[in-house]
Protein backbone atom coordinates (compact mmCIF):
# COMPACT_ATOMS: atom_id res chain seq x y z
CA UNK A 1 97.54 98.76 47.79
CA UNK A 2 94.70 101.56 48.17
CA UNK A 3 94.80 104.51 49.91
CA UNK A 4 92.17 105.86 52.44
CA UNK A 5 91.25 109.19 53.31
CA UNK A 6 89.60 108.43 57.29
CA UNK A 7 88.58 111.14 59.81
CA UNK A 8 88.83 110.24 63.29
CA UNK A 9 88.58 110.63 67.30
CA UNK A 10 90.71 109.86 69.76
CA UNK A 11 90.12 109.24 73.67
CA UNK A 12 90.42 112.83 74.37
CA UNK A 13 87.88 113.68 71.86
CA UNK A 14 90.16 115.56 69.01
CA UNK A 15 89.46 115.08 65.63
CA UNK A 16 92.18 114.19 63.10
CA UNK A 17 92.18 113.70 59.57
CA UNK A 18 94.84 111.09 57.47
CA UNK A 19 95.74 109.25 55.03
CA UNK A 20 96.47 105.47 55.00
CA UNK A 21 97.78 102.80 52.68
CA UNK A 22 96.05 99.64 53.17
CA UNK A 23 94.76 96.93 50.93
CA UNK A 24 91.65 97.02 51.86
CA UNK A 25 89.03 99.07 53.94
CA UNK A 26 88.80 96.70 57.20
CA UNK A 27 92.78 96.78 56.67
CA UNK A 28 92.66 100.45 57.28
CA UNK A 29 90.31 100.31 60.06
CA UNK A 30 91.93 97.97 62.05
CA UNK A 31 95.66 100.48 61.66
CA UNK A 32 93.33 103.24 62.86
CA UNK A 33 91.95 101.05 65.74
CA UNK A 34 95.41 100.12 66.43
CA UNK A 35 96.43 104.02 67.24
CA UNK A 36 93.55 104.19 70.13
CA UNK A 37 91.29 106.42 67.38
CA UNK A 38 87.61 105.69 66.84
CA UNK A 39 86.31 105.90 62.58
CA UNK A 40 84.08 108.84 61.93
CA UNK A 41 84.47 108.27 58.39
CA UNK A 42 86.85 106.30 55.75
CA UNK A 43 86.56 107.27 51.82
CA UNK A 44 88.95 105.86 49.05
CA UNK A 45 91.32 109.17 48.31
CA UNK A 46 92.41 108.88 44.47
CA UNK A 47 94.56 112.19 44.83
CA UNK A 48 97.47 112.30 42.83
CA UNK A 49 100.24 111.39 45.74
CA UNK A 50 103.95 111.23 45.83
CA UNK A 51 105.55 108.90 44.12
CA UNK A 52 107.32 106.15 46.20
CA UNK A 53 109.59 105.85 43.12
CA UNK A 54 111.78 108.23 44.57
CA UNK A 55 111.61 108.85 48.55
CA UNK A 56 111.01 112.07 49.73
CA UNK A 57 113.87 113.35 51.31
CA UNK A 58 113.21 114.17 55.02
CA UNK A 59 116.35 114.78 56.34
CA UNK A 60 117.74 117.71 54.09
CA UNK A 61 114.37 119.05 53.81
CA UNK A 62 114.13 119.07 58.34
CA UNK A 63 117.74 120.29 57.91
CA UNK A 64 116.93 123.30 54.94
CA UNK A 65 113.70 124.05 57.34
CA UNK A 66 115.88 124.26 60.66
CA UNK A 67 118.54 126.79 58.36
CA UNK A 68 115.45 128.61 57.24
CA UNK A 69 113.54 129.43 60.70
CA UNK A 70 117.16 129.90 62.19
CA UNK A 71 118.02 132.70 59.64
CA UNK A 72 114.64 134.75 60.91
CA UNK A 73 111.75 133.51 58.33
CA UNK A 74 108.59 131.82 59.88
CA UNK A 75 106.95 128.73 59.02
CA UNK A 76 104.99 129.74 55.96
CA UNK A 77 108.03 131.66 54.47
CA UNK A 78 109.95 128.75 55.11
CA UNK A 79 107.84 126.40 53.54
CA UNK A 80 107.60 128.75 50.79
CA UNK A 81 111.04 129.27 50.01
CA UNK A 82 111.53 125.37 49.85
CA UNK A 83 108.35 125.27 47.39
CA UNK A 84 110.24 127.63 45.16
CA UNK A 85 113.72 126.43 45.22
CA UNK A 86 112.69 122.54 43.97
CA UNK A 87 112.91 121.63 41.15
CA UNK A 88 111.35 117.54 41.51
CA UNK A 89 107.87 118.08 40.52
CA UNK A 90 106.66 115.04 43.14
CA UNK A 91 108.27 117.29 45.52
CA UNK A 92 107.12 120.42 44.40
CA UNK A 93 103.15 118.93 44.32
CA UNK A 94 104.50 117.41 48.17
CA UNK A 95 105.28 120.88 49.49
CA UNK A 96 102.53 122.79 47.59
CA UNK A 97 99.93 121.34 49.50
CA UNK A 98 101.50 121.22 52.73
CA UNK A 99 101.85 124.79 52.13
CA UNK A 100 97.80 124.88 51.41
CA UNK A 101 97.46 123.47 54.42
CA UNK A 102 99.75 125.86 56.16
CA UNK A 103 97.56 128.84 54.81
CA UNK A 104 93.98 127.10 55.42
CA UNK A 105 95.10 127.83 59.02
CA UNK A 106 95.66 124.34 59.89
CA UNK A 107 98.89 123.08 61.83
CA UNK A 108 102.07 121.91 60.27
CA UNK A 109 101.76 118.34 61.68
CA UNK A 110 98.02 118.42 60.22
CA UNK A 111 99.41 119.13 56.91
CA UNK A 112 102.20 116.56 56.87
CA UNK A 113 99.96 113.66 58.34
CA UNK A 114 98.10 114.23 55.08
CA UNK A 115 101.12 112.80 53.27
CA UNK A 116 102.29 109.63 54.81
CA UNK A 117 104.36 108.56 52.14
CA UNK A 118 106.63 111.37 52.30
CA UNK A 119 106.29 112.54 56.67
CA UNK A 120 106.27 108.99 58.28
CA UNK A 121 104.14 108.77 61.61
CA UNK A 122 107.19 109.19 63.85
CA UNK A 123 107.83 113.30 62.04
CA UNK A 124 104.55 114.01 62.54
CA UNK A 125 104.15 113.35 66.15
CA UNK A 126 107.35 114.99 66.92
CA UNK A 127 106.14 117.68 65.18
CA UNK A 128 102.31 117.33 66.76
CA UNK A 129 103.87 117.56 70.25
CA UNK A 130 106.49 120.24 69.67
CA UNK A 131 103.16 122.40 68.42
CA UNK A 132 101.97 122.26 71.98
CA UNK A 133 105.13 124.02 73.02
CA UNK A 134 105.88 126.26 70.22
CA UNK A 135 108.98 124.51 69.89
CA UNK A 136 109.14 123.34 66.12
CA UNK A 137 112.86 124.10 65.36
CA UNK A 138 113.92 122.10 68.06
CA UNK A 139 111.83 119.21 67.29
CA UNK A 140 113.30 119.12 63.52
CA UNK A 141 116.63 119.47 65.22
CA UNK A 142 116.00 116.42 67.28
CA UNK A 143 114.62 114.39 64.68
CA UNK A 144 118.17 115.05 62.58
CA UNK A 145 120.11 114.10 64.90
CA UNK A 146 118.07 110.60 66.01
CA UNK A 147 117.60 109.97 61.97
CA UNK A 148 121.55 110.73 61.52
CA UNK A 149 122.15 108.32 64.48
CA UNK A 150 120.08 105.48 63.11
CA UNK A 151 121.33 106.02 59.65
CA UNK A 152 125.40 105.49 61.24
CA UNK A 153 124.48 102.94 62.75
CA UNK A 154 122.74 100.98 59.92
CA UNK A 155 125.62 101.93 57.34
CA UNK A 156 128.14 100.25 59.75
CA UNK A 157 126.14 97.12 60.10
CA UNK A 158 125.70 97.14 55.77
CA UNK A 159 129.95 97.92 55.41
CA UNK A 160 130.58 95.39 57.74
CA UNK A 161 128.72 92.56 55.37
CA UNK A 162 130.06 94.20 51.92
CA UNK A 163 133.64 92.72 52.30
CA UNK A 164 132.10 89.09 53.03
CA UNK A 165 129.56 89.12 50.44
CA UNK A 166 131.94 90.67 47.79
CA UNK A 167 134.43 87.54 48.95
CA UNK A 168 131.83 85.28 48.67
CA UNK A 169 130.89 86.16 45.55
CA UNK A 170 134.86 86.49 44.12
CA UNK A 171 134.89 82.56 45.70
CA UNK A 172 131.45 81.37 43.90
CA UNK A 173 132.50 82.92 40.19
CA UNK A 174 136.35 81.48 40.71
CA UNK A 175 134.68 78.06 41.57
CA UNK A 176 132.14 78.04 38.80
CA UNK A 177 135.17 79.04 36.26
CA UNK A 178 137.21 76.07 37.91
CA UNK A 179 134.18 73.90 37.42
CA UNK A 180 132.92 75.06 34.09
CA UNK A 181 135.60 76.01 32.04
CA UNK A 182 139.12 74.44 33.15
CA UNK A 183 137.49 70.50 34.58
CA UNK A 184 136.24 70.01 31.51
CA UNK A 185 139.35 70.42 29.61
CA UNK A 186 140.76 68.16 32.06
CA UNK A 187 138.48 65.21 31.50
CA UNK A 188 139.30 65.09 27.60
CA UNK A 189 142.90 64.76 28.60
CA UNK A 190 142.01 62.02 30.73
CA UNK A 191 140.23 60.10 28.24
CA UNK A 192 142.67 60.39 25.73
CA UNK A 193 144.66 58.88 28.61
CA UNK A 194 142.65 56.07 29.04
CA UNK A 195 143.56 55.83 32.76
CA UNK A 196 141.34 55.04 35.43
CA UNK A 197 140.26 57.60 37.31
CA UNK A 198 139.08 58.21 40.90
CA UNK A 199 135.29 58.20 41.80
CA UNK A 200 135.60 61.19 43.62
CA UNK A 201 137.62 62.63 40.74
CA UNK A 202 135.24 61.44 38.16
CA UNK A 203 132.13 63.12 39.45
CA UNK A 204 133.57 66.06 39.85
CA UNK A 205 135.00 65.81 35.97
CA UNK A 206 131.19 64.52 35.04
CA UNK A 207 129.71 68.02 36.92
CA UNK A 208 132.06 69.72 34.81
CA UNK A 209 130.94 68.53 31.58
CA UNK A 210 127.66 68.91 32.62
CA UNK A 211 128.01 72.96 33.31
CA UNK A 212 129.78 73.17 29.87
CA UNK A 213 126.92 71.41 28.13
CA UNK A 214 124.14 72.87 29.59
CA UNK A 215 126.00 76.41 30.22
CA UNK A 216 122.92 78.50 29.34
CA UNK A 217 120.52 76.51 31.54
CA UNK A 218 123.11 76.78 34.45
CA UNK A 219 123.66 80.46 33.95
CA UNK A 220 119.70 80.99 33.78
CA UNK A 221 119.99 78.98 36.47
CA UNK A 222 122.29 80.97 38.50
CA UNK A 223 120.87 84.29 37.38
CA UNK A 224 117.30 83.35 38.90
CA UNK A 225 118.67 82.11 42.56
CA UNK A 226 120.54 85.59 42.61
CA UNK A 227 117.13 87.10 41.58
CA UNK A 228 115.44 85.79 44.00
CA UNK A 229 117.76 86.77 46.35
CA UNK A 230 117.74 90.06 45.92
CA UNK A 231 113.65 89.56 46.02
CA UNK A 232 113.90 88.08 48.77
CA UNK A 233 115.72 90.59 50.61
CA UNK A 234 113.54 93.62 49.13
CA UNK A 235 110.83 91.83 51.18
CA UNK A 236 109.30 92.24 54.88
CA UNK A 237 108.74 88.77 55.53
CA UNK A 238 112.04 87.34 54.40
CA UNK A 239 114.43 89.99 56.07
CA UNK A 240 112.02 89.11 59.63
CA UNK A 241 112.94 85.56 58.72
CA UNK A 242 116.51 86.14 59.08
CA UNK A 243 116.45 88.15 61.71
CA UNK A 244 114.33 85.60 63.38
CA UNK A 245 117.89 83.14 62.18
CA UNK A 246 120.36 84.79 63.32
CA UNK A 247 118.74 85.90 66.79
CA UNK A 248 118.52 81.68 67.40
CA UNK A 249 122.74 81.88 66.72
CA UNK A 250 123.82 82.65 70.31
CA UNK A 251 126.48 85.00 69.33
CA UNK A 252 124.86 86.91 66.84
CA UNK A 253 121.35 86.64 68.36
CA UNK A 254 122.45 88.88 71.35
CA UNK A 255 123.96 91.77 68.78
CA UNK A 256 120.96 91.03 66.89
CA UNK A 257 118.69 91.74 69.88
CA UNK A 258 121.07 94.64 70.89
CA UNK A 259 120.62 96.76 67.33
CA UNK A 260 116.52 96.60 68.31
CA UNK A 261 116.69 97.93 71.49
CA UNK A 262 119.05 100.82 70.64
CA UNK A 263 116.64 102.03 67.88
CA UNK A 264 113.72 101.65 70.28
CA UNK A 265 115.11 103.25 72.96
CA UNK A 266 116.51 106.07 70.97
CA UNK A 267 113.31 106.60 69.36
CA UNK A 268 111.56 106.76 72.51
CA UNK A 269 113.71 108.56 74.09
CA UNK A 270 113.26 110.82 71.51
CA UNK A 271 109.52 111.04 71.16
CA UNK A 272 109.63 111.55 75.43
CA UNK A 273 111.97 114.79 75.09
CA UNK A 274 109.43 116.25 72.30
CA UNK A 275 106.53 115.68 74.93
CA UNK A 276 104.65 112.39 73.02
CA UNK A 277 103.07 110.46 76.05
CA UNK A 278 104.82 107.19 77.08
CA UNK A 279 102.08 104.92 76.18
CA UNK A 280 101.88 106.60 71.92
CA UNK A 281 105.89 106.74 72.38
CA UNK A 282 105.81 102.91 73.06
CA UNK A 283 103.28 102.09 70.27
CA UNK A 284 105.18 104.10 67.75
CA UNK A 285 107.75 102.25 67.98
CA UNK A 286 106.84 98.86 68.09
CA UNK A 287 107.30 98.76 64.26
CA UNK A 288 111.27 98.70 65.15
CA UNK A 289 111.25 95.57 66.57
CA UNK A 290 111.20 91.84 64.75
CA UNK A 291 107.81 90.11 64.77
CA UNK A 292 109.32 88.00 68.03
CA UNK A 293 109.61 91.03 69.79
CA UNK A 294 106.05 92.79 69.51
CA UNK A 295 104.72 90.54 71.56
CA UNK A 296 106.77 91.76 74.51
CA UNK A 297 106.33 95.28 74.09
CA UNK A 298 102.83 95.31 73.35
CA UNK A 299 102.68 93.93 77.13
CA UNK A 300 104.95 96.06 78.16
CA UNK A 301 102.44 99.09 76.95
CA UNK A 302 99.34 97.01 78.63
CA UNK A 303 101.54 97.30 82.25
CA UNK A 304 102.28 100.54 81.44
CA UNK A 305 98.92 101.81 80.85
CA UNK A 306 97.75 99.94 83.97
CA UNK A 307 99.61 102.19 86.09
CA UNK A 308 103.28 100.09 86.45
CA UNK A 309 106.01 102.22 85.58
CA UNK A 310 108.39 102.15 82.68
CA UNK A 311 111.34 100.45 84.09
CA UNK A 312 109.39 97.63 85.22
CA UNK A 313 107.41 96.99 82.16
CA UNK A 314 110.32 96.65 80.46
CA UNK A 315 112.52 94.69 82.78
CA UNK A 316 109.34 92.40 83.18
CA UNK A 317 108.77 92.01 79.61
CA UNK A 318 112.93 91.21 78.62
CA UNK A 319 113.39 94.48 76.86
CA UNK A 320 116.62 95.69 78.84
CA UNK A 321 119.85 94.80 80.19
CA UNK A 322 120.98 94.63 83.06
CA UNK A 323 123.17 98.25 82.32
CA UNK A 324 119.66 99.75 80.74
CA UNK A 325 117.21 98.91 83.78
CA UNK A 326 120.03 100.93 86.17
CA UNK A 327 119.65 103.86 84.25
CA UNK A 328 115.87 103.56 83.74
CA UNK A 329 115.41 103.71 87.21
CA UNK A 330 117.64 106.54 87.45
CA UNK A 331 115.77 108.47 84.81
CA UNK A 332 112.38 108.16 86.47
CA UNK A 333 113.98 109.08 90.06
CA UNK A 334 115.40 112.66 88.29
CA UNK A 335 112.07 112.64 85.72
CA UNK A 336 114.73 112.77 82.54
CA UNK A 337 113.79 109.70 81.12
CA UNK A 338 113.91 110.83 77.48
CA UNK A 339 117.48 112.09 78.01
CA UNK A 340 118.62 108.77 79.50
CA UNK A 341 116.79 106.20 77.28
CA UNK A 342 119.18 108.42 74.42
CA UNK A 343 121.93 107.71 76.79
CA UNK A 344 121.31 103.78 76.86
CA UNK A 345 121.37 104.16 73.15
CA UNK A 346 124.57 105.82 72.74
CA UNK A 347 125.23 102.81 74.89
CA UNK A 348 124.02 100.37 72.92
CA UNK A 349 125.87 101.40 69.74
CA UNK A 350 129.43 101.74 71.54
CA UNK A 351 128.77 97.66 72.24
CA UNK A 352 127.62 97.04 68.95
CA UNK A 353 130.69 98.84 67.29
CA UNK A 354 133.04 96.90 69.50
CA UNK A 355 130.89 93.61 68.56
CA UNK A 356 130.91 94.06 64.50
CA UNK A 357 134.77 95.10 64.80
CA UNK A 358 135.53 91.83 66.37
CA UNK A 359 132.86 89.60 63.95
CA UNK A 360 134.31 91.41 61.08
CA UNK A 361 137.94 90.15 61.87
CA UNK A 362 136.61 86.77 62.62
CA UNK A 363 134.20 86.46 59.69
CA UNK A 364 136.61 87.33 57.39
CA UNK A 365 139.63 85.02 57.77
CA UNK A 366 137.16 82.29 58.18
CA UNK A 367 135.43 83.06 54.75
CA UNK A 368 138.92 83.05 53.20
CA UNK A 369 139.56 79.80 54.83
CA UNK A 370 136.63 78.30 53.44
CA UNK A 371 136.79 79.24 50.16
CA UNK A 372 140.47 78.30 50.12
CA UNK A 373 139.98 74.66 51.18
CA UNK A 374 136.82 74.96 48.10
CA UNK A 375 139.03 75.84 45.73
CA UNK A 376 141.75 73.87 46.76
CA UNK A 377 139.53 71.00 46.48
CA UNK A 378 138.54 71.79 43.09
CA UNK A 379 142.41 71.89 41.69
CA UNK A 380 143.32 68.62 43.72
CA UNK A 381 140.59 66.52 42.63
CA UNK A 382 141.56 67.97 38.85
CA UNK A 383 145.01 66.93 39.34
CA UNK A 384 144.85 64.20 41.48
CA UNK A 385 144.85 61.42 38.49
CA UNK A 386 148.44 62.98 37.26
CA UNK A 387 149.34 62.58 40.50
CA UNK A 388 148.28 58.74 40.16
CA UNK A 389 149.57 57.97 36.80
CA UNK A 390 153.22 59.41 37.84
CA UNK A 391 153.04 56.88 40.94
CA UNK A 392 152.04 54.58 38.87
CA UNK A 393 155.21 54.70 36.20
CA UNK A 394 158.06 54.95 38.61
C-alpha cells in the first residue's frame, strides 16, 4: 500500500489538497474520481506518517479539544496545549504538523485531511462544514456523541457473541479431551476384554487413538484452523462474507440489515446537522453498508441528484422501513431532516437491543443443548460396550 499526495478540483472550482492510501496510482485516481474531484496533480508522498500500529485516538483528542475551546483558549492554543501535553511521539509528529498547518494560515479541516490515517474522511467534513459557520466546538461535540453512539452499539453486538463463543470453545476443548485423552484409555480396556464391540463405538475408539498418536499433527492442526480464523476475521472480504450469510438467515438477516441502516442514518443525519450537502452526506457513507447494499444507495444518490427527494430515493431503493419513511417525510415537511434521521437511529438501536436480548436467551440454551447431546454422545458411545457385556452375563 502507497500513499499519494494529489491536489484537486471539485465542481465548484475549490482546490483541495490530500493524502490517499492506495496501491497503486490509477487506484488513487479512481477514489478521487469517486468524491466528484477532478486530478490536478498526484505525486508519491514518502513523509514519515502515523503509524497504524497504534490508532490515533480521535475521540479523547475531539473530547480534550471541546474542554480546551470551552475553558476560553482558541484553536491554535488548543492545538498547542495538546502538542505539549503528549507524550506518544506518532502523536506528537500527528499534532505538530496539524499545528503547522494551523499557523501557515490554512483551515483546521485542511490540516487534518492531510492525515487520513489518523482524521478519517467523515471528521474532516464535519469539521470542513462547521468552518463555514464558525461553529467548530459544536461540530466536535456532535461527532462525540455519534462516535460514542456507534461505539455502544457495536460493544453490545461483540458482548452478546462473547458468552457463545467462550461456550463453544469450553464445548470443543471438553470434546477434544473426551476424544483424545480418556477414549483411548477406553479402547485398551476393551481389547484386553476381547469383546466385540459396536461399529459405531469402534470408530469413535479408532478416532481416539488416532488423536493420541498423531497429537502434535492434530494440535498443529487445530492451532492453524483457529489461525485462520482469526485471519479471516481481521479481513474485509471475509467479515462482508458473513454478513452477506447471515443477512440470507431470515431472522438474523433483518437485524443484520437493521444495524446498517442505523449507522447510515445516524451518520447522515449527522453530516446534515453540520451543513455537508445531502448528495456528499450520502456518498460518505456508503462505506457503512455491506457490498449488497452499495448498490442501492449509490442509486439512491443518482435519484437524489436528479432532483427526487430524499424520502423517495430511499423508500425506492429499500433503504427504510416502513416506521423510517413516516418520519422522513416528516423531516422534509419541517426541513429538520438531520435531527430526525438521528431520531430513526435512536430508533433503530431500541429494536436492535430488544432483538439481541431475545437471540441472546435463545442462542444460549440452544448452544448448551448442543454441546450437551455432543458430549453426551461421546461418554455413551465410550461406555456403551460395558453396557453390552453386563447384558450379556446376566
Amino acid at each position: 500500500m502507497m500513499r499519494f499526495r494529489i491536489k484537486a478540483v471539485d465542481n465548484a472550482h475549490c482546490v483541495s489538497v490530500c493524502t490517499i492510501d492506495a496501491p497503486n496510482e490509477s487506484d488513487a485516481r479512481r477514489q478521487i474520481a469517486e468524491h466528484g474531484l477532478q486530478v490536478i496533480s498526484i505525486a508519491r508522498d514518502i513523509k514519515l506518517t502515523f503509524s497504524s500500529r497504534k490508532k490515533f485516538p480521535l475521540v479523547s483528542f475531539s473530547q480534550e479539544l471541546v474542554s480546551l475551546l470551552d475553558a476560553g483558549l482558541n484553536l491554535v492554543e488548543s492545538i498547542d496545549t495538546l502538542t505539549e501535553k503528549e507524550h506518544n511521539a506518532g502523536m506528537r509528529r500527528i499534532l505538530d504538523q496539524v499545528r503547522s498547518r494551523l499557523l501557515e494560515g490554512r483551515t483546521l479541516s485542511f490540516a487534518m485531511e492531510e492525515l487520513p490515517a489518523a482524521f478519517p474522511a467523515l471528521y474532516v467534513a464535519t469539521i470542513r462544514a462547521s468552518e463555514k459557520t464558525g461553529a467548530i466546538r459544536e461540530a466536535v461535540k456532535r461527532y462525540v456523541v455519534y462516535q460514542k453512539k456507534l461505539d455502544v452499539l457495536r460493544k453490545k453486538v461483540i458482548s452478546a457473541s462473547i458468552y457463545p463463543a467462550v461456550l463453544c470453545s469450553a464445548g470443543l476443548l471438553v470434546t477434544l479431551f473426551l476424544v483424545g485423552y480418556v477414549v483411548p484409555r477406553f479402547s485398551s480396556i476393551y481389547e484386553d476384554l476381547g469383546s466385540e464391540i459396536p461399529a459405531s463405538s469402534r470408530l469413535l475408539m479408532k478416532f481416539g487413538q488416532f488423536l493420541q498418536a498423531n497429537g502434535v499433527i492434530a494440535l498443529l492442526g487445530f492451532l492453524a484452523i483457529v489461525a485462520a480464523i482469526i485471519y479471516g476475521v481481521s479481513r474485509p472480504a471475509f467479515r462482508a462474507a458473513v454478513v452477506n450469510g447471515l443477512t440470507r438467515i431470515p431472522a438474523i438477516g433483518r437485524q443484520v440489515f437493521t444495524y446498517q441502516l442505523a449507522r447510515l442514518y445516524r451518520t447522515v443525519g449527522m453530516l446534515l446537522r453540520g451543513g455537508t450537502p445531502a448528495i456528499t452526506a450520502l456518498r460518505m457513507s456508503t462505506g457503512l453498508l455491506s457490498e449488497a447494499l452499495r448498490p442501492r444507495l449509490a442509486h439512491a444518490i443518482q435519484s437524489v441528484a436528479e432532483g427526487k427527494s430524499l424520502t423517495i430515493a430511499l423508500e425506492t431503493d429499500r433503504l427504510t422501513t416502513p416506521v423510517a419513511t413516516r418520519m422522513l417525510r416528516v423531516g422534509e415537511r419541517s426541513g429538520n431532516m438531520g435531527e430526525m434521521m438521528e431520531r430513526i437511529a435512536e430508533f433503530y438501536d431500541d429494536e436492535l437491543d430488544a432483538a439481541v436480548d431475545i437471540l441472546s436467551k435463545l442462542i444460549e440454551p440452544l448452544l448448551m443443548l448442543v454441546i450437551g447431546l455432543v458430549i453426551g454422545f461421546v461418554v455413551v458411545m465410550m461406555y456403551f460396550p460395558i453396557f453390552e457385556l453386563a447384558g450379556s452375563i446376566q
